[in-house]
N, C-alpha and C. Protein backbone atom coordinates (compact mmCIF):
# COMPACT_ATOMS: atom_id res chain seq x y z
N UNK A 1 12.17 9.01 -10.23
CA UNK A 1 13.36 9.84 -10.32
C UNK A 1 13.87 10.22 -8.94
N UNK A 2 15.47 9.94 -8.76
CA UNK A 2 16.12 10.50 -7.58
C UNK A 2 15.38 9.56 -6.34
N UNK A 3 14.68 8.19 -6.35
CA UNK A 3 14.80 7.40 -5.72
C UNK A 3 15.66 6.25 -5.65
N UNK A 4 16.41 5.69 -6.74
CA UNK A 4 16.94 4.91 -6.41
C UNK A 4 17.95 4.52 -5.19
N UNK A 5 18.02 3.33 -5.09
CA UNK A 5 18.31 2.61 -3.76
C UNK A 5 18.04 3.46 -2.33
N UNK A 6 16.93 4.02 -2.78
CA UNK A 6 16.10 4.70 -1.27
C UNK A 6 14.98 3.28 -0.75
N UNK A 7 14.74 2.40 -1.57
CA UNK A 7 13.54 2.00 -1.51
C UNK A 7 12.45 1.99 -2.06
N UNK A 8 11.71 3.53 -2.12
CA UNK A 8 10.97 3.64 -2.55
C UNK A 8 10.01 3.57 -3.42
N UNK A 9 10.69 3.36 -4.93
CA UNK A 9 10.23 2.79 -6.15
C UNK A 9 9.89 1.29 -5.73
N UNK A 10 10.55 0.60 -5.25
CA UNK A 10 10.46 -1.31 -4.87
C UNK A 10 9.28 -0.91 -4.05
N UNK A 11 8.45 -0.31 -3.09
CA UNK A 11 7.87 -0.19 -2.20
C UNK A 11 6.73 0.05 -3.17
N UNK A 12 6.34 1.47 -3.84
CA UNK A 12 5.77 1.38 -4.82
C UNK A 12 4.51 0.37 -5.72
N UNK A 13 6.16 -0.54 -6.49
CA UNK A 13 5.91 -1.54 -7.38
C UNK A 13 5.21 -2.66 -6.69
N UNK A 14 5.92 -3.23 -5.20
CA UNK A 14 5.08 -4.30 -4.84
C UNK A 14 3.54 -4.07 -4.34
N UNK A 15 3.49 -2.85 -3.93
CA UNK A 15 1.81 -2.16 -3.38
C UNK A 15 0.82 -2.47 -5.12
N UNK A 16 1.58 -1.55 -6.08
CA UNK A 16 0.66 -1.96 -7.28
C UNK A 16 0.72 -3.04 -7.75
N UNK A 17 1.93 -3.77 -7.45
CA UNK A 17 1.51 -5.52 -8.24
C UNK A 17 0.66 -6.36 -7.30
N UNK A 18 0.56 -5.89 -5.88
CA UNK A 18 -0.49 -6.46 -5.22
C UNK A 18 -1.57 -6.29 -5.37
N UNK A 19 -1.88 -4.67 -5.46
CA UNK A 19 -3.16 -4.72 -5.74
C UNK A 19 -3.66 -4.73 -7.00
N UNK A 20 -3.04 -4.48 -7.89
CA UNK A 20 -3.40 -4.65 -9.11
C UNK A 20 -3.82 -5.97 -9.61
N UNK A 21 -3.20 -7.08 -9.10
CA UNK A 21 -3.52 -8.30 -9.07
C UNK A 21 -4.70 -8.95 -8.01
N UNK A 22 -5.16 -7.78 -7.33
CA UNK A 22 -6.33 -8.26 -6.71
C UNK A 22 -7.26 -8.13 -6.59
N UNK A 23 -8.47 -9.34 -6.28
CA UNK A 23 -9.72 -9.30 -7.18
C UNK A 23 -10.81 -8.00 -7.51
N UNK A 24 -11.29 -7.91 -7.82
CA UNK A 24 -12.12 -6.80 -8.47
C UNK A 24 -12.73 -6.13 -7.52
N UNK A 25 -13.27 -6.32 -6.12
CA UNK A 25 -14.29 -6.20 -5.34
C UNK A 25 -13.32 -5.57 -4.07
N UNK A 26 -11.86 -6.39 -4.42
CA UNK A 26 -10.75 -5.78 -3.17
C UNK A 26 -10.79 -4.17 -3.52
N UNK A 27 -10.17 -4.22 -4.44
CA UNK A 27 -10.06 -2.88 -5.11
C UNK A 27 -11.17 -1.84 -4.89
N UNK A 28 -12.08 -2.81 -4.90
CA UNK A 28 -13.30 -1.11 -4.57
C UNK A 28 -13.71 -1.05 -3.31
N UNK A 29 -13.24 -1.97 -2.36
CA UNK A 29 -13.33 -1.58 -0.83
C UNK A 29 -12.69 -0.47 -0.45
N UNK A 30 -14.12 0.43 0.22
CA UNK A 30 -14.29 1.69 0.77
C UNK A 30 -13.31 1.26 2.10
N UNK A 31 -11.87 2.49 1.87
CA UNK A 31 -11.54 2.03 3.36
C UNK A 31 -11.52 3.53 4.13
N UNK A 32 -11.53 3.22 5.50
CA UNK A 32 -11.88 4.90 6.25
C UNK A 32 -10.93 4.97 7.15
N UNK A 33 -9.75 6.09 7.06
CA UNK A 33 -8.50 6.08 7.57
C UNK A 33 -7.09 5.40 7.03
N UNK A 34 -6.24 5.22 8.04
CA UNK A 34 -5.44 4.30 7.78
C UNK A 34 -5.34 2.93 7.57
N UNK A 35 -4.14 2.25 7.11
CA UNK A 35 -4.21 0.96 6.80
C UNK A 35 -2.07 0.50 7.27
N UNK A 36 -2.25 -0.30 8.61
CA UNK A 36 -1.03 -0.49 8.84
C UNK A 36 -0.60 -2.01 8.32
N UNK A 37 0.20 -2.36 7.30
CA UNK A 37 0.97 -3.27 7.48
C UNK A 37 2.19 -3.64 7.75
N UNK A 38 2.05 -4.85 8.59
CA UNK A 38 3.02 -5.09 9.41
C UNK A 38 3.99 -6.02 8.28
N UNK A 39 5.41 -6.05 8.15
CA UNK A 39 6.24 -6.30 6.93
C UNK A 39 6.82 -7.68 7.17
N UNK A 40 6.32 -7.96 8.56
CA UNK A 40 7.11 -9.58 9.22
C UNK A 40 6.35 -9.59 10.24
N UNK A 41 6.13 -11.48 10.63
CA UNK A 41 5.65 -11.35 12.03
C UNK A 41 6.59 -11.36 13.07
N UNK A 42 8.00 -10.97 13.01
CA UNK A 42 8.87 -10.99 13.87
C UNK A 42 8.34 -9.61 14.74
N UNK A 43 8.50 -9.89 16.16
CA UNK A 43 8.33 -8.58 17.21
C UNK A 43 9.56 -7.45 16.39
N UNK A 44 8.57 -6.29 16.50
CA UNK A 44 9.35 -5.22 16.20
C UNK A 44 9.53 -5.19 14.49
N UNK A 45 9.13 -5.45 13.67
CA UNK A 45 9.09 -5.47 12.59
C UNK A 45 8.53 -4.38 11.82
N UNK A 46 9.08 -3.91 10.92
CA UNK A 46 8.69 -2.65 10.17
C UNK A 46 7.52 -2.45 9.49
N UNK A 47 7.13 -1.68 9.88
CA UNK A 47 5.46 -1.26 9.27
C UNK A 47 5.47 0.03 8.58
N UNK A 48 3.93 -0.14 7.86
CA UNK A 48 4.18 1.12 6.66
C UNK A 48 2.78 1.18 6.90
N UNK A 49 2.36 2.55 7.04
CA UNK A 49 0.94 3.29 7.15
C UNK A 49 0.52 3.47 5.74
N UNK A 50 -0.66 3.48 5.34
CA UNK A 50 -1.18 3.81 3.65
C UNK A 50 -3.01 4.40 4.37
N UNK A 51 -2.57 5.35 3.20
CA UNK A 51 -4.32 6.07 3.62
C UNK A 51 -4.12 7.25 3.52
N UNK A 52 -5.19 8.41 3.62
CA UNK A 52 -4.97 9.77 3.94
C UNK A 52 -6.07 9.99 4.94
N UNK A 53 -6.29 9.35 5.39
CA UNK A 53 -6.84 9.39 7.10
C UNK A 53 -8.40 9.48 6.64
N UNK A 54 -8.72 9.87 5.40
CA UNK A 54 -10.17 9.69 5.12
C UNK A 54 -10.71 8.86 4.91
N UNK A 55 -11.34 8.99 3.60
CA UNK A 55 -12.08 7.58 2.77
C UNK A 55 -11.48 7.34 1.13
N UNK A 56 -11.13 6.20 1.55
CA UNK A 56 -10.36 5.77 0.05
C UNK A 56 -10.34 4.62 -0.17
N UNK A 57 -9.86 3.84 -1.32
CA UNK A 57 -10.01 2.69 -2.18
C UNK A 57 -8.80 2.09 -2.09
N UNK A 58 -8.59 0.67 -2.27
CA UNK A 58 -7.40 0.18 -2.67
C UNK A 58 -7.05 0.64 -4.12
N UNK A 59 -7.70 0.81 -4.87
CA UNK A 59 -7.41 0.71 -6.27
C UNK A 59 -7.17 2.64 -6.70
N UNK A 60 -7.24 3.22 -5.54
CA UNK A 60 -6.74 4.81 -5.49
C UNK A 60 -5.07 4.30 -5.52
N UNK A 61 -4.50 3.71 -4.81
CA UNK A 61 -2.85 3.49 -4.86
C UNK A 61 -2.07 2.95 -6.11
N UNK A 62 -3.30 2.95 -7.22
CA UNK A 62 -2.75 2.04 -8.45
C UNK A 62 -2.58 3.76 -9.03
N UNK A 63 -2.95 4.41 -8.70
CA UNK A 63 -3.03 5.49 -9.57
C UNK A 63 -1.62 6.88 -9.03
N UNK A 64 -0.79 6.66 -7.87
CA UNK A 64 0.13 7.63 -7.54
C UNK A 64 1.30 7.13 -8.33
């Protein structure tokens, strides 16, 4: 609600169809901190931070 054409929902959807679609063992990797991906390998390309700086799961992002 009150995202459309912000992005955000599309941003969302592709994080859970990724991981949701990935293998069983991805998903329960303990990760500690952040997680930057980079969105292109072009220099200067937009990146998106995921994490809450602690300890968390891929398969915690299937659940916001």
């Amino acid at each position: 609600p009150g995202e459309e054409g912000k992005g955000l929902a599309g941003g969302r959807q592709a994080i859970a169809v990724t991981v949701g679609f990935s293998p069983r063992a991805c998903k329960a990797e303990t990760v500690n901190g952040y997680v930057l991906l980079t969105l292109s390998d072009q220099p200067g390309a937009p990146r998106v931070a995921l994490g809450s700086g602690g300890r968390w799961r891929w398969s915690d992002l299937l659940s916001l």
